[in-house]
N, C-alpha and C. Protein backbone atom coordinates (compact mmCIF):
# COMPACT_ATOMS: atom_id res chain seq x y z
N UNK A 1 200.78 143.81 139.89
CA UNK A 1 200.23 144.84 139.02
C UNK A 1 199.66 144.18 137.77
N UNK A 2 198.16 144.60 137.30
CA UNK A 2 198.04 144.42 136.00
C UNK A 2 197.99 145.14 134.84
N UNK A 3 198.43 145.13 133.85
CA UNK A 3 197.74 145.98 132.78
C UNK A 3 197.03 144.93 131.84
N UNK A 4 196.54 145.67 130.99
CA UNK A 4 195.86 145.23 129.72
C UNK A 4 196.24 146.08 128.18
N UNK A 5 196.78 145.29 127.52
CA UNK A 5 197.12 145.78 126.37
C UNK A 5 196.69 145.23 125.32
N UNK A 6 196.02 145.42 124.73
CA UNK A 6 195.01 144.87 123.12
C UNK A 6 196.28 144.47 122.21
N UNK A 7 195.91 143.50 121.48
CA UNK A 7 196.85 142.90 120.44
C UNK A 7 196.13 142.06 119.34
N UNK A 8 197.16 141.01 118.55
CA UNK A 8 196.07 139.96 117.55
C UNK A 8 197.21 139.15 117.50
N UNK A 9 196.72 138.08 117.42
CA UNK A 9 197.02 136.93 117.64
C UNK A 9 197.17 136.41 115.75
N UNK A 10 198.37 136.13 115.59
CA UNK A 10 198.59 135.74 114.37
C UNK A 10 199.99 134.52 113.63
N UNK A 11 199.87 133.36 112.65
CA UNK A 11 200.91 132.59 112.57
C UNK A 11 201.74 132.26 114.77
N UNK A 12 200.94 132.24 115.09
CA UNK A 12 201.44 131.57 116.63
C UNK A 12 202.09 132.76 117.66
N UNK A 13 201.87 134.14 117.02
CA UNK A 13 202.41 135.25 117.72
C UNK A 13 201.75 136.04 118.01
N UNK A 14 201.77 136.45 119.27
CA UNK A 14 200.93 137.48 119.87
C UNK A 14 201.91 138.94 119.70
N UNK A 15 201.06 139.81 118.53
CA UNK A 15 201.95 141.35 118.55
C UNK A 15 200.52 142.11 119.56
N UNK A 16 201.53 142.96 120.29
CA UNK A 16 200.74 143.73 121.14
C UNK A 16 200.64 145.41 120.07
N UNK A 17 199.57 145.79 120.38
CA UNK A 17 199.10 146.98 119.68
C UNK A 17 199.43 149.00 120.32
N UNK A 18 200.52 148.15 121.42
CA UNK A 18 201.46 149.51 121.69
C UNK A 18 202.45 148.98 122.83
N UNK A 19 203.62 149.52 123.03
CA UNK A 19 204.73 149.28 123.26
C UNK A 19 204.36 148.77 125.20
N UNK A 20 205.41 147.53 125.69
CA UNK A 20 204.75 147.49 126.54
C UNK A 20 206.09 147.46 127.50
N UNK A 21 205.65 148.82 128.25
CA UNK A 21 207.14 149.23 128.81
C UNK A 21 206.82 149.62 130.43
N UNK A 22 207.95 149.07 131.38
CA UNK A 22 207.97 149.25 132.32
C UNK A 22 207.71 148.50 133.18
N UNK A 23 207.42 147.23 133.16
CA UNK A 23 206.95 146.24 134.04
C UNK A 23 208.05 145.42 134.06
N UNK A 24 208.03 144.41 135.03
CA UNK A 24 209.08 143.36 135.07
C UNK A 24 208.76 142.38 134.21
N UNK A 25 209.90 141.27 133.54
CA UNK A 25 209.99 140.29 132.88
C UNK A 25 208.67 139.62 134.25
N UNK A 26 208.00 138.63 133.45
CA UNK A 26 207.53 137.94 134.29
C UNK A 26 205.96 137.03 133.78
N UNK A 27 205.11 135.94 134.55
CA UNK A 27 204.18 135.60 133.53
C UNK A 27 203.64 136.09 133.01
N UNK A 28 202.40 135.71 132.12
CA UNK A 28 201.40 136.48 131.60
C UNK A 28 200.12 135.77 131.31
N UNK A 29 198.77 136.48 131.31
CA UNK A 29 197.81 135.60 130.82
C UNK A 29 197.44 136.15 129.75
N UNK A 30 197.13 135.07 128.45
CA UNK A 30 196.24 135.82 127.06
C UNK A 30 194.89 135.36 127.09
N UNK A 31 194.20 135.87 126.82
CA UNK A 31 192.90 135.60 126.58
C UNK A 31 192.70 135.99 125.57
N UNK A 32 192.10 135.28 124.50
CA UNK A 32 191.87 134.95 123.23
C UNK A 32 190.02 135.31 123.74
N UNK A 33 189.86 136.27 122.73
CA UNK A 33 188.43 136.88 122.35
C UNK A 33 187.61 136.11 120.65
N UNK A 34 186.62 136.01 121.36
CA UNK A 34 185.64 135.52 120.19
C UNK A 34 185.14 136.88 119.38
N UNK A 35 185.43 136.88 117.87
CA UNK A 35 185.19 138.10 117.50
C UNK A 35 183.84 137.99 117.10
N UNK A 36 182.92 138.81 116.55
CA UNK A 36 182.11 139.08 115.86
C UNK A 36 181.82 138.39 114.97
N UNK A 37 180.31 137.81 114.16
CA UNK A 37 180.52 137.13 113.26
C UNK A 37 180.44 138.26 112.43
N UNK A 38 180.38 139.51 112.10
CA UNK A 38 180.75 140.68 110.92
C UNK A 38 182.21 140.83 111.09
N UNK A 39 183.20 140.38 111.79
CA UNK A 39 184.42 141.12 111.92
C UNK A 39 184.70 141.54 112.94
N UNK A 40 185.55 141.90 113.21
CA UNK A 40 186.12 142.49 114.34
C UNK A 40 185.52 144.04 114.90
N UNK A 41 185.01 144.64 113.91
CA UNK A 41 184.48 146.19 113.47
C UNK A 41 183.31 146.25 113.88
N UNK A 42 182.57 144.76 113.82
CA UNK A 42 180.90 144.30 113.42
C UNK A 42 180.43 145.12 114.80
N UNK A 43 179.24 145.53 115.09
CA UNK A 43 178.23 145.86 116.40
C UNK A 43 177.99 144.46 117.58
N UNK A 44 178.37 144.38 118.74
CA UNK A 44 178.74 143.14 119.15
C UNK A 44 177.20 142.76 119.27
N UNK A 45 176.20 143.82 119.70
CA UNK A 45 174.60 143.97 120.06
C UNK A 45 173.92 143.67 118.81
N UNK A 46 172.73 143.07 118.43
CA UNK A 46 171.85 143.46 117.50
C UNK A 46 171.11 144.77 118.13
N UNK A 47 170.44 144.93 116.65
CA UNK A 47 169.49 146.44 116.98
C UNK A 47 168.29 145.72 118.34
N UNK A 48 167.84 144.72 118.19
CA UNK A 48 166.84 144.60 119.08
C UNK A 48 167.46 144.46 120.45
N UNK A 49 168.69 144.07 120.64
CA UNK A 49 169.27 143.93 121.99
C UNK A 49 170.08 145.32 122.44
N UNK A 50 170.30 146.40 121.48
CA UNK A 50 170.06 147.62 121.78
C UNK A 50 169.05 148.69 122.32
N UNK A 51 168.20 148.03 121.64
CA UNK A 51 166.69 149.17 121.95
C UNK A 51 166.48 148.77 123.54
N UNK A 52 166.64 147.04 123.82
CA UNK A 52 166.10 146.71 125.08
C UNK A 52 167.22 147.00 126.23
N UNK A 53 168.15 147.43 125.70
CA UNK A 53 168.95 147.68 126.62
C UNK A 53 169.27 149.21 127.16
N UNK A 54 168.55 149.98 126.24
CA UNK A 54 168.55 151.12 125.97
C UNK A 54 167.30 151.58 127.17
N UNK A 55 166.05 150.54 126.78
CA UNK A 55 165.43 150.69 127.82
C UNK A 55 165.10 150.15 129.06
N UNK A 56 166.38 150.00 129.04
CA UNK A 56 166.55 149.41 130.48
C UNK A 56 167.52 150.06 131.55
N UNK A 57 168.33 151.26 130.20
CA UNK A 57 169.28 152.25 131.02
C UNK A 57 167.91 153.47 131.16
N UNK A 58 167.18 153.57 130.56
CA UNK A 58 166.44 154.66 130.35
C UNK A 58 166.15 155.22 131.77
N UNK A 59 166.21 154.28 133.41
CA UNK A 59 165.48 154.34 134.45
C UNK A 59 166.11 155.38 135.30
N UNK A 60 167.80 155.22 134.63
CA UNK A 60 168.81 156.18 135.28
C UNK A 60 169.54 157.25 134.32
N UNK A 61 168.34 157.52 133.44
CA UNK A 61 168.67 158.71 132.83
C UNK A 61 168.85 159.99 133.76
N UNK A 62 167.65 160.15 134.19
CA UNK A 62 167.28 161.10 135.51
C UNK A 62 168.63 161.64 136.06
N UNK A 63 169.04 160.79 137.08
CA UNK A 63 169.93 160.95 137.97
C UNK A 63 171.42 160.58 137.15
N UNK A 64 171.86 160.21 135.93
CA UNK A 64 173.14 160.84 135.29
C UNK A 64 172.92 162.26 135.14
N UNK A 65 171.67 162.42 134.16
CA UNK A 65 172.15 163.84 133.94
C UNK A 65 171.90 165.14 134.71
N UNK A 66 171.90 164.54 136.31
CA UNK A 66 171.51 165.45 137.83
C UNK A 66 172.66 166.36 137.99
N UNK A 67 172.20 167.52 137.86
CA UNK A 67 173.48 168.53 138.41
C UNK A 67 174.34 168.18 139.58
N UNK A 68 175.36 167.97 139.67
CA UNK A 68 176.71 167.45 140.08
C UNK A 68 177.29 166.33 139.58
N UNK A 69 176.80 165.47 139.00
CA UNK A 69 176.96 164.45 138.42
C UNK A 69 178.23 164.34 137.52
N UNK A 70 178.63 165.49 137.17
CA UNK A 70 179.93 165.98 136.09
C UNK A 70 181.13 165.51 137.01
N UNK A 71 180.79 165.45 138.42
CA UNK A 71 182.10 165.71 139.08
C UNK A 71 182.79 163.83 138.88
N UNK A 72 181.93 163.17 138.60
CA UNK A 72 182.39 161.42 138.44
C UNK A 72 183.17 161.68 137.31
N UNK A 73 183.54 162.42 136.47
CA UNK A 73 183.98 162.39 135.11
C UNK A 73 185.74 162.87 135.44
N UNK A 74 185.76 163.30 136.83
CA UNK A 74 187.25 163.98 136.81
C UNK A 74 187.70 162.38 137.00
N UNK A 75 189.10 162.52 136.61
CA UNK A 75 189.57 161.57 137.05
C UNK A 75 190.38 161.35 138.60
């Protein structure tokens, strides 16, 4: 089984950012993320790698917003 639980890495300790219950003692992998050079908060995209990406979803606008399409949203 995996989960994923967000945390920060600080003085050599990894605190996890909600309680992590129910699994067995057992290994683990961390993966250490490269943050943002604004911060952690920062936009990971510039505006120009937004717009182009924007139009590049633009092709399947159509067919998201196709009547039945709501039903992918149940879980």
């Amino acid at each position: 089984m995996f989960k994923t639980v967000a945390g920060t890495f600080k003085s050599g300790v990894v605190r996890f950012g909600e309680p992590v219950t129910g699994l067995p003692e057992g290994p683990v992998l961390v993966t250490f993320l490269e943050q943002s050079p604004g911060g952690p908060h920062a936009p990971v995209l510039t505006p120009e790698q937004i717009a182009d990406l924007r139009g590049k979803l633009a092709a399947w606008e159509e067919d998201w917003n196709a009547p039945g399409m709501e039903a992918y949203d149940e879980p």
